[in-house]
Protein backbone atom coordinates (compact mmCIF):
# COMPACT_ATOMS: atom_id res chain seq x y z
CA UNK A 1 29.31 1.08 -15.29
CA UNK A 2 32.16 1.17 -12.78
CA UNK A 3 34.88 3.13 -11.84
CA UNK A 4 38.23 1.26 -10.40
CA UNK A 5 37.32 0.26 -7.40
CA UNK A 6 34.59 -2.16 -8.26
CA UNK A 7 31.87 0.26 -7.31
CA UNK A 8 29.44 1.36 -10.12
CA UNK A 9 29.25 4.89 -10.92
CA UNK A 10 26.71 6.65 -12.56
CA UNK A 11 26.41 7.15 -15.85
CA UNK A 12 25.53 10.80 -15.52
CA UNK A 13 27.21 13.38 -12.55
CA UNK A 14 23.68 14.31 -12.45
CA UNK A 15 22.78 10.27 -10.43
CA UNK A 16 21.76 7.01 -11.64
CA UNK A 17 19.56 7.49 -14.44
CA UNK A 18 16.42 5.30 -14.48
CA UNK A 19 14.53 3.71 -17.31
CA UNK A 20 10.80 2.63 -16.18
CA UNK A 21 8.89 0.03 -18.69
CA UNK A 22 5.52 0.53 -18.03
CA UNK A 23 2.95 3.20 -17.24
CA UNK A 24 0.28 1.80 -16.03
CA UNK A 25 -0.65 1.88 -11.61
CA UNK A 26 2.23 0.28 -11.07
CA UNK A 27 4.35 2.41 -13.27
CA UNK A 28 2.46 5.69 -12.60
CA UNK A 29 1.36 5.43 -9.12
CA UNK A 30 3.99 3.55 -7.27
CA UNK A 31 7.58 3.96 -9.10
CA UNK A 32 7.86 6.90 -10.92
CA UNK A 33 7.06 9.02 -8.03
CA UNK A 34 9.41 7.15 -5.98
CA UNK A 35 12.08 7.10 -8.27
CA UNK A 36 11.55 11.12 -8.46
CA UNK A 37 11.72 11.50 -4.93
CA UNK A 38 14.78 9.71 -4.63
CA UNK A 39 18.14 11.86 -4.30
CA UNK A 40 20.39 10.74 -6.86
CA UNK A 41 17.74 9.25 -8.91
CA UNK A 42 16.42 10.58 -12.37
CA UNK A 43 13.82 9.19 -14.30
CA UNK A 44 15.26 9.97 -17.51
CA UNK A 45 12.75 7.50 -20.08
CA UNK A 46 9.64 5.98 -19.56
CA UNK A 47 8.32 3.10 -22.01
CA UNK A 48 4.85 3.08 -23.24
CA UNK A 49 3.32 2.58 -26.34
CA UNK A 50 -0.29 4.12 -25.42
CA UNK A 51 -0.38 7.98 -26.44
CA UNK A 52 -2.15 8.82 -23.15
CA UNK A 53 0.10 7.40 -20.93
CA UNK A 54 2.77 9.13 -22.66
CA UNK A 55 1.24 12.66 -22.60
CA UNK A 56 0.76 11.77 -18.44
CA UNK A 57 4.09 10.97 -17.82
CA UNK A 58 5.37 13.69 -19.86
CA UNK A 59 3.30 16.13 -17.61
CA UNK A 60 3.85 14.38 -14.44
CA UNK A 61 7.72 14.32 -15.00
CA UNK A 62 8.68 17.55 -17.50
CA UNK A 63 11.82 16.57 -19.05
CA UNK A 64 11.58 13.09 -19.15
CA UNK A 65 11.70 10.63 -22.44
CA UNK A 66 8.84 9.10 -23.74
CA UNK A 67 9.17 6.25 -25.96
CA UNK A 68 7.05 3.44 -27.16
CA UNK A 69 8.59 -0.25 -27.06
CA UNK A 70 11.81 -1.42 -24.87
CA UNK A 71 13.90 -2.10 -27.54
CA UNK A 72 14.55 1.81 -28.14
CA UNK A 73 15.15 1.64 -24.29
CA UNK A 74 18.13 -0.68 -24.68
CA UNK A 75 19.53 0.48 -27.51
CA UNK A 76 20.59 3.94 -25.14
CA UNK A 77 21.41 1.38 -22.30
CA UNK A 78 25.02 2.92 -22.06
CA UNK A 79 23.21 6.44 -20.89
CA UNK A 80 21.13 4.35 -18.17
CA UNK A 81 22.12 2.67 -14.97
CA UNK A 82 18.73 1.12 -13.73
CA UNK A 83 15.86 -0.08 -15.37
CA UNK A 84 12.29 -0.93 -13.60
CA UNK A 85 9.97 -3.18 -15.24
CA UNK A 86 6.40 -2.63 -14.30
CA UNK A 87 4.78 -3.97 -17.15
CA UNK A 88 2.49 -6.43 -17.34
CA UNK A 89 3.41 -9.72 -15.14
CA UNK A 90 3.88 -12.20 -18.79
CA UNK A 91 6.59 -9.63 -19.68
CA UNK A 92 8.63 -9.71 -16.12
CA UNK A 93 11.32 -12.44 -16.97
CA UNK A 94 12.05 -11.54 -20.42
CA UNK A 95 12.24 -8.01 -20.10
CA UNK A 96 14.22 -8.50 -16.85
CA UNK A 97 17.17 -10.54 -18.95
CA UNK A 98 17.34 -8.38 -21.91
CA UNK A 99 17.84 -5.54 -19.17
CA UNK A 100 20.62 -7.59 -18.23
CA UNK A 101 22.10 -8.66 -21.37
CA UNK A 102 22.33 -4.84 -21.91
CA UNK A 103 24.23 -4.19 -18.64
CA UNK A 104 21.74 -2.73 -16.73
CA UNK A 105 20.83 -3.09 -13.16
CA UNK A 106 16.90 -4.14 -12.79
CA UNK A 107 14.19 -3.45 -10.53
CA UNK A 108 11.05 -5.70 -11.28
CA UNK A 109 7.43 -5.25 -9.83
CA UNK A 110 6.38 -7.99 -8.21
CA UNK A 111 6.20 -10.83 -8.84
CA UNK A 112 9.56 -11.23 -10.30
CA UNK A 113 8.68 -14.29 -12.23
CA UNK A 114 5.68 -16.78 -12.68
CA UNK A 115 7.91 -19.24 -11.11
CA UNK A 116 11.13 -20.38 -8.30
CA UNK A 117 13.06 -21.52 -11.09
CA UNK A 118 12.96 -18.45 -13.86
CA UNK A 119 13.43 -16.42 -10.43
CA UNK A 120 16.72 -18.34 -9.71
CA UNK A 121 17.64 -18.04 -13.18
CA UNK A 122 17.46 -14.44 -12.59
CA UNK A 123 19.36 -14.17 -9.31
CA UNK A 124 21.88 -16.58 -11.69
CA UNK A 125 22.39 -14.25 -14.25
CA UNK A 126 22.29 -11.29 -12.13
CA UNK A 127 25.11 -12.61 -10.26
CA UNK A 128 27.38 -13.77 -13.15
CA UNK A 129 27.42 -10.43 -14.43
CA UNK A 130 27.65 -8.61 -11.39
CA UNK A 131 24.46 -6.90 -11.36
CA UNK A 132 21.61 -5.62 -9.14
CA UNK A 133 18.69 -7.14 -9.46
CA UNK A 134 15.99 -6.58 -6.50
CA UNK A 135 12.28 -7.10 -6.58
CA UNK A 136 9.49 -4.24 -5.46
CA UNK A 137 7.93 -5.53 -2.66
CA UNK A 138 7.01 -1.95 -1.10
CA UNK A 139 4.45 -3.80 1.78
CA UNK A 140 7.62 -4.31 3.39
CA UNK A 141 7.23 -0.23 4.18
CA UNK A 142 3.60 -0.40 5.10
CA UNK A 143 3.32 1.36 8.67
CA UNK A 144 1.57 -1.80 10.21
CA UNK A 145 4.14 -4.32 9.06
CA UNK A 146 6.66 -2.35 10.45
CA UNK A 147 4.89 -1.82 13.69
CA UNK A 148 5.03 -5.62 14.19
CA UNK A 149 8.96 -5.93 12.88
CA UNK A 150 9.07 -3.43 16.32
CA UNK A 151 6.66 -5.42 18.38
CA UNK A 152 8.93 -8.55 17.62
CA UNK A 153 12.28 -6.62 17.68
CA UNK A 154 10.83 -5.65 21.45
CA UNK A 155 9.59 -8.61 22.72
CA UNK A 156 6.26 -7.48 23.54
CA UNK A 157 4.37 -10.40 21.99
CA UNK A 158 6.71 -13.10 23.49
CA UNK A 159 7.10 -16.37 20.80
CA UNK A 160 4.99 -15.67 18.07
CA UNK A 161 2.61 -18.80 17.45
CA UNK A 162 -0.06 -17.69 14.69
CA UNK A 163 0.60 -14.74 12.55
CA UNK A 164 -2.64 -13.57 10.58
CA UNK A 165 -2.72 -11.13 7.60
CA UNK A 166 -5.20 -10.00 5.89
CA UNK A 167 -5.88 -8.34 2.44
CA UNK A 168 -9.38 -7.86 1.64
CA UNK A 169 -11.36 -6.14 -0.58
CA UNK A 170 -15.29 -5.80 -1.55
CA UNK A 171 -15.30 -5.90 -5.37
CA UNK A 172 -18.11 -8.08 -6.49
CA UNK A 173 -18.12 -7.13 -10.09
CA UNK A 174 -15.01 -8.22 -11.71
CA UNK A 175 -13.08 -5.28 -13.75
CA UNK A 176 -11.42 -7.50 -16.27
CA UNK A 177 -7.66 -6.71 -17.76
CA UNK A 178 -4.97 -9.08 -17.71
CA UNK A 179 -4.56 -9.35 -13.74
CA UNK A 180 -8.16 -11.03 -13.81
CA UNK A 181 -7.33 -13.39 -16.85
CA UNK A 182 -7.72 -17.14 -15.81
CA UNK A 183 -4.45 -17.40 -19.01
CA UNK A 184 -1.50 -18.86 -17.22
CA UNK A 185 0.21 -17.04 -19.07
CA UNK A 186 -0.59 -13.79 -17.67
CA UNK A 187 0.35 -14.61 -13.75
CA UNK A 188 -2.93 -13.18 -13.29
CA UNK A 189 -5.44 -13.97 -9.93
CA UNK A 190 -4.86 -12.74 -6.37
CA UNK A 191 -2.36 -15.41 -5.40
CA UNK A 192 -0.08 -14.05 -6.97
CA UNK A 193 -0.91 -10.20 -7.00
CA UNK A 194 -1.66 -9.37 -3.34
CA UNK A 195 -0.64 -13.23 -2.06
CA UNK A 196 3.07 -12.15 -3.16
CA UNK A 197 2.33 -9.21 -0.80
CA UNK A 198 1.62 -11.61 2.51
CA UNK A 199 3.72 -14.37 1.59
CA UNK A 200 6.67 -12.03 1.44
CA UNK A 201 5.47 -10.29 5.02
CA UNK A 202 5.40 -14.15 6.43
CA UNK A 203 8.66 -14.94 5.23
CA UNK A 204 10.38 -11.56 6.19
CA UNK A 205 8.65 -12.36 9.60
CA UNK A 206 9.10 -15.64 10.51
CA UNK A 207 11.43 -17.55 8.36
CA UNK A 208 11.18 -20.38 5.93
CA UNK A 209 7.88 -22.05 4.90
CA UNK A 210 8.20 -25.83 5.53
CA UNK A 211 5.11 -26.49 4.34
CA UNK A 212 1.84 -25.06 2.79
CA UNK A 213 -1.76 -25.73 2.61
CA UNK A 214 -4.16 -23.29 0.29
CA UNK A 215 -7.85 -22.81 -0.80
CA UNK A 216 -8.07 -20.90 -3.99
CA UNK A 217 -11.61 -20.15 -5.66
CA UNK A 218 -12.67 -18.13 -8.32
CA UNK A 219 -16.34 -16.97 -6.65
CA UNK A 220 -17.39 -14.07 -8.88
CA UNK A 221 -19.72 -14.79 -11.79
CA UNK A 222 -17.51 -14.21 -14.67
CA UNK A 223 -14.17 -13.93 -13.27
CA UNK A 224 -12.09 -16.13 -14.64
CA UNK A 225 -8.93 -15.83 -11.79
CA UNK A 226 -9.01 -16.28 -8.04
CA UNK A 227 -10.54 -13.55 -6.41
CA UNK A 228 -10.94 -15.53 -2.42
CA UNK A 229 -7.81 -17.02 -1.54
CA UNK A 230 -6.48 -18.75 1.79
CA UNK A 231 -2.95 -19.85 2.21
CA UNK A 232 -1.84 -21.92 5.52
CA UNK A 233 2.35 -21.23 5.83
CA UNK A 234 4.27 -23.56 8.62
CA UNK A 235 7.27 -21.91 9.00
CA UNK A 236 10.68 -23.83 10.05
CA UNK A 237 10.80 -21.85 13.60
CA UNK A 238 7.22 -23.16 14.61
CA UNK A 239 4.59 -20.21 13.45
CA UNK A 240 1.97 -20.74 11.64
CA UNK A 241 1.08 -17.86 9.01
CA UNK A 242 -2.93 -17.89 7.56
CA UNK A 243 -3.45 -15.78 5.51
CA UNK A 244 -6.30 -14.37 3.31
CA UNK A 245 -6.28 -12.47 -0.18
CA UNK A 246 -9.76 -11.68 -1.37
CA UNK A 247 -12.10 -9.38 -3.58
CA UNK A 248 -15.32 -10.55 -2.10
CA UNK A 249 -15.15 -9.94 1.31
CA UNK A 250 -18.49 -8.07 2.34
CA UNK A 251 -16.83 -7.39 5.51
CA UNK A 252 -13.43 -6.67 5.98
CA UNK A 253 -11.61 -8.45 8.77
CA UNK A 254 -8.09 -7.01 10.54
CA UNK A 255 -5.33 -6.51 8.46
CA UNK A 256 -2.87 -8.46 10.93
CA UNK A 257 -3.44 -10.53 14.03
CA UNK A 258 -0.75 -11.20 15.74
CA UNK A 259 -0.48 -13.70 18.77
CA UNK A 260 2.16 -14.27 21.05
CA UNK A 261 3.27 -16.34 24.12
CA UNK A 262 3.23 -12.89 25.85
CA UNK A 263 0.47 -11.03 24.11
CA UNK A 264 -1.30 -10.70 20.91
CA UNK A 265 -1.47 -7.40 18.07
CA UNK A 266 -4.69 -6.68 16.15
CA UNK A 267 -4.67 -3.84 13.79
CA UNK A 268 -7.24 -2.91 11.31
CA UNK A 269 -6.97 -0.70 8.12
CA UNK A 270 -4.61 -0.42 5.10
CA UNK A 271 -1.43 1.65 5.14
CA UNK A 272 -2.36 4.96 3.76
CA UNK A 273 0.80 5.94 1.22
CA UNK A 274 -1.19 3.98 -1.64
CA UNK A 275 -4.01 6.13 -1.01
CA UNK A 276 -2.20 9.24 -0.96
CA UNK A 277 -0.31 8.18 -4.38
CA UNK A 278 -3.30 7.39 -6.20
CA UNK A 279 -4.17 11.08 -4.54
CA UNK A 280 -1.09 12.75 -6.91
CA UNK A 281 0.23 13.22 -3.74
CA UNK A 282 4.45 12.61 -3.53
CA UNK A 283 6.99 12.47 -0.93
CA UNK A 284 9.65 14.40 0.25
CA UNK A 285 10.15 17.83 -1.24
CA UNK A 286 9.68 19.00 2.39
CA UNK A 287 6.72 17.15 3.25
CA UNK A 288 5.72 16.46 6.74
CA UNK A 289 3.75 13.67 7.88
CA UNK A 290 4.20 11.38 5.11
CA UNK A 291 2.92 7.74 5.58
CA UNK A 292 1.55 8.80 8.92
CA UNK A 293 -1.97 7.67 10.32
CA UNK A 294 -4.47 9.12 12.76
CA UNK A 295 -4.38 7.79 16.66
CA UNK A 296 -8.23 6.25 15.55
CA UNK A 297 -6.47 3.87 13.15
CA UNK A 298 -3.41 2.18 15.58
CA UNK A 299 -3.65 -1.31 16.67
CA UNK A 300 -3.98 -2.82 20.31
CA UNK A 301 -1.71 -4.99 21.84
CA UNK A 302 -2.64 -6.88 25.00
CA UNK A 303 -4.17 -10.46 26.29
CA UNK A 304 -7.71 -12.00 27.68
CA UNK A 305 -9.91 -9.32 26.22
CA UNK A 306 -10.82 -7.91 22.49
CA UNK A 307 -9.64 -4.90 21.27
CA UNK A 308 -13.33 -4.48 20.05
CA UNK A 309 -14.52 -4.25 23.79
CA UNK A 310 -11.78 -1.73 24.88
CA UNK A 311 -8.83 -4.69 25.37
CA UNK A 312 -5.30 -3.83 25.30
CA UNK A 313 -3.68 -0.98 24.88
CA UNK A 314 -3.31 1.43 21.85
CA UNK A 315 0.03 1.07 19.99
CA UNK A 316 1.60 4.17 17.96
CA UNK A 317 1.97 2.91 14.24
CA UNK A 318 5.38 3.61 12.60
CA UNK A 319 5.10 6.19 9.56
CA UNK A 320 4.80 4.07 6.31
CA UNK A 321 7.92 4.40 4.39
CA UNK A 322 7.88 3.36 0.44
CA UNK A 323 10.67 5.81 0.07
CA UNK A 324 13.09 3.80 1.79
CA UNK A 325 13.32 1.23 -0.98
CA UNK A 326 14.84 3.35 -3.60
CA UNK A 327 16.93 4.67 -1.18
CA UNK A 328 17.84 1.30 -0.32
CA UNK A 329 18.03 0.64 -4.15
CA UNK A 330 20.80 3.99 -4.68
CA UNK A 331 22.76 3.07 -2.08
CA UNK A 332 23.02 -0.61 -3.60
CA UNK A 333 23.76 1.06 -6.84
CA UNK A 334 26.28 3.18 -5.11
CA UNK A 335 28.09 0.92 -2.90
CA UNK A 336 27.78 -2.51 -4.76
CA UNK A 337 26.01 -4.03 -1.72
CA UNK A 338 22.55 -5.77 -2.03
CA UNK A 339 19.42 -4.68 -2.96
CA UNK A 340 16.56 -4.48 0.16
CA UNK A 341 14.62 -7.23 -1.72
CA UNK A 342 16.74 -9.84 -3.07
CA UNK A 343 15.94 -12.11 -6.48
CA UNK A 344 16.75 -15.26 -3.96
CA UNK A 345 14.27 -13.52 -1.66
CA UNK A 346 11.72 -13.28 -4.41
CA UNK A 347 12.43 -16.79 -5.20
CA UNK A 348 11.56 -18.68 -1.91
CA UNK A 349 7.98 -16.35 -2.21
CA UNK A 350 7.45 -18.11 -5.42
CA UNK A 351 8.17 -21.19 -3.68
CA UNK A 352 5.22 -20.80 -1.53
CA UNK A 353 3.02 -19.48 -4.28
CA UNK A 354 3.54 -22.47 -6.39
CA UNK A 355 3.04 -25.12 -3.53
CA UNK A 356 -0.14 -23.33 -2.72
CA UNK A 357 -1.69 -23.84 -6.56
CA UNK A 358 -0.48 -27.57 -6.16
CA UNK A 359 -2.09 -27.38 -2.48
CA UNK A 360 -5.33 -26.04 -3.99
CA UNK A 361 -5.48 -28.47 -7.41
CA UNK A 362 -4.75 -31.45 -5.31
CA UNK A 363 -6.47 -30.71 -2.03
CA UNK A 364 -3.67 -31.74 0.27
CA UNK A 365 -0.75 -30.11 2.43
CA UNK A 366 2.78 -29.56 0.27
CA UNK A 367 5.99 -29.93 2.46
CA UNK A 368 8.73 -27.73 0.65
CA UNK A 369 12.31 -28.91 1.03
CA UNK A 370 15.16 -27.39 2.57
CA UNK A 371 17.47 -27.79 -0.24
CA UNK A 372 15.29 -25.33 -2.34
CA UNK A 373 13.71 -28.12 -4.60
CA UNK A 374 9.99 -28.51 -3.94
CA UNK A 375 9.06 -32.47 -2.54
CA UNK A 376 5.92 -32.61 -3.71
């Protein structure tokens, strides 16, 4: 909807009303309670079909609509202004243009889309109809990604010449469910769950991938997806990105290490606003100290020595901030502007993902072209 001017307007004086597809973590853990912390957001429906995850919304978010497939969703699209898909990865693209089709701006977990293409299709149709369309990548809010964005913005670490990120887990027994299905179908494995997560850091960082190498192994017994993957990014501006997504590490290694002309960064330890969601607890409402992590956890920065022996000095981490994406996202909806993650965005991570499967299968280095077809 739109008034005049150009600008939407919300379908209610009450704010942008928000549909959410999908209950599950993503839907219960990550966007619901971000879309209810969000001025001039209301979660006015959530879409599930399982009774239990209706019952949970409906006591996590009193007032709010419960129904059970998205097509009872769209038929009330004319009372919504937003819908967020965070449903199952297979559904992403089709559920993201029938949100369209309907009118309605879209948020879509990541990854948008199983591939570059169906994610430029999106931006495509997005555009023709004048719509928002932005994908969640909340890492971009993490308090150690945004200590480096400083670090970089500050010139402490000079030219950057090997950027390494790390997202490791210790999960030898595989938990099954359709993000550890070897079907194609379901965009299932870690490259693209958590590897959309550091390819999108890399990119943010440092620019367009020219070219990618990967190792991706399924090492469990019975998993039937990657679970230990390693992707090698050469970025246009010189830095090299290496970076690791894996469920069987037995030791965890830093998150990011970061190193410089000037200096290096090592930081160890996960941001801790996924803990404290899983945790029930929420954002705002007053809340101090939100995203914030003890002076034990920061990083090091310095040169010649490891922070393990005492080397460098300790660097204050930045407060996480997942909040600031749907604030970004209402003040797209508000203004018309662009969303803070972009389908195009979204697009040239897929890029990377899909050169590293062909990397992997093929056992050589893919050079990605500049005029956003792959040269493989």
């Amino acid at each position: 909807m739109s008034d005049d001017s150009g600008i939407p307007a919300p379908a209610s004086p009450d704010g942008f009303r928000v549909g959410l597809i999908g209950y599950g973590l993503a839907g219960s853990v990550f966007h619901a309670p971000l879309i209810a912390a969000t001025d001039d957001l209301t979660l006015d429906t959530v879409v599930t079909g399982n009774p239990d995850r209706q019952r949970q919304a409906a006591a996590e978010h009193p007032g709010v609509r419960t129904v059970s497939g998205s097509e009872e969703l769209f038929e009330r699209a004319g009372e919504l202004d937003l819908v967020v898909i965070a449903s199952p990865n297979r559904t992403h693209v089709p559920l993201a243009h029938a949100a369209l089709e309907a009118g309605l701006a879209v948020v879509v977990d990541k990854p948008l889309a199983a591939t570059a293409a169906e994610a430029e299709a999106l931006a495509e149709a997005a555009e023709e109809r004048g719509l928002l369309l932005s994908a969640f990548q909340n890492r971009r809010w993490d308090n150690d990604f945004r200590t480096v964005q400083r670090l970089l913005a500050d010139g402490s670490l000079g030219s950057v010449l090997r950027f390494e990120s790390r997202f490791e887990r210790w999960r030898p027994q595989p938990k099954g469910g359709w993000r550890e299905s070897g079907d194609p179908a379901e965009i299932g494995g870690l490259l693209y769950d958590l590897g959309s997560h550091v390819v999108d850091q890399a990119l943010t960082l440092f620019g367009p991938a020219v070219s990618v190498y990967a190792e991706v192994d399924v090492r469990r017994a019975g998993a039937e997806a990657d679970d230990d993957t390693f992707i090698a990014v050469t970025h246009a501006g010189g830095t090299r990105s290496h970076l690791w997504v894996s469920a069987t590490a037995a030791q965890l290694g830093p998150r990011f290490r970061v190193l410089g002309s000037a200096a290096g960064y090592v930081k160890y330890g996960l941001d801790p606003q996924e803990a404290a969601l899983r945790e029930g607890l929420r954002p705002g409402a007053g809340r101090t100290g939100w995203g914030v992590e003890p002076e034990s956890l920061w990083g090091r920065l310095g040169a010649g020595e490891s922070p393990q022996t005492g080397g460098g000095d300790p660097v204050p981490t930045l407060p996480g901030d997942y909040p600031a994406y749907y604030a970004a996202i209402e003040a797209a909806l508000r203004t018309g502007g662009e969303p803070p993650v972009t389908a195009r965005e979204a697009a040239a991570t897929l890029r990377v993902l899909e050169a590293a499967r062909v990397s992997a299968d093929e056992g050589r280095t893919v050079r990605i072209g500049e005029d956003r077809e792959d040269r493989w």
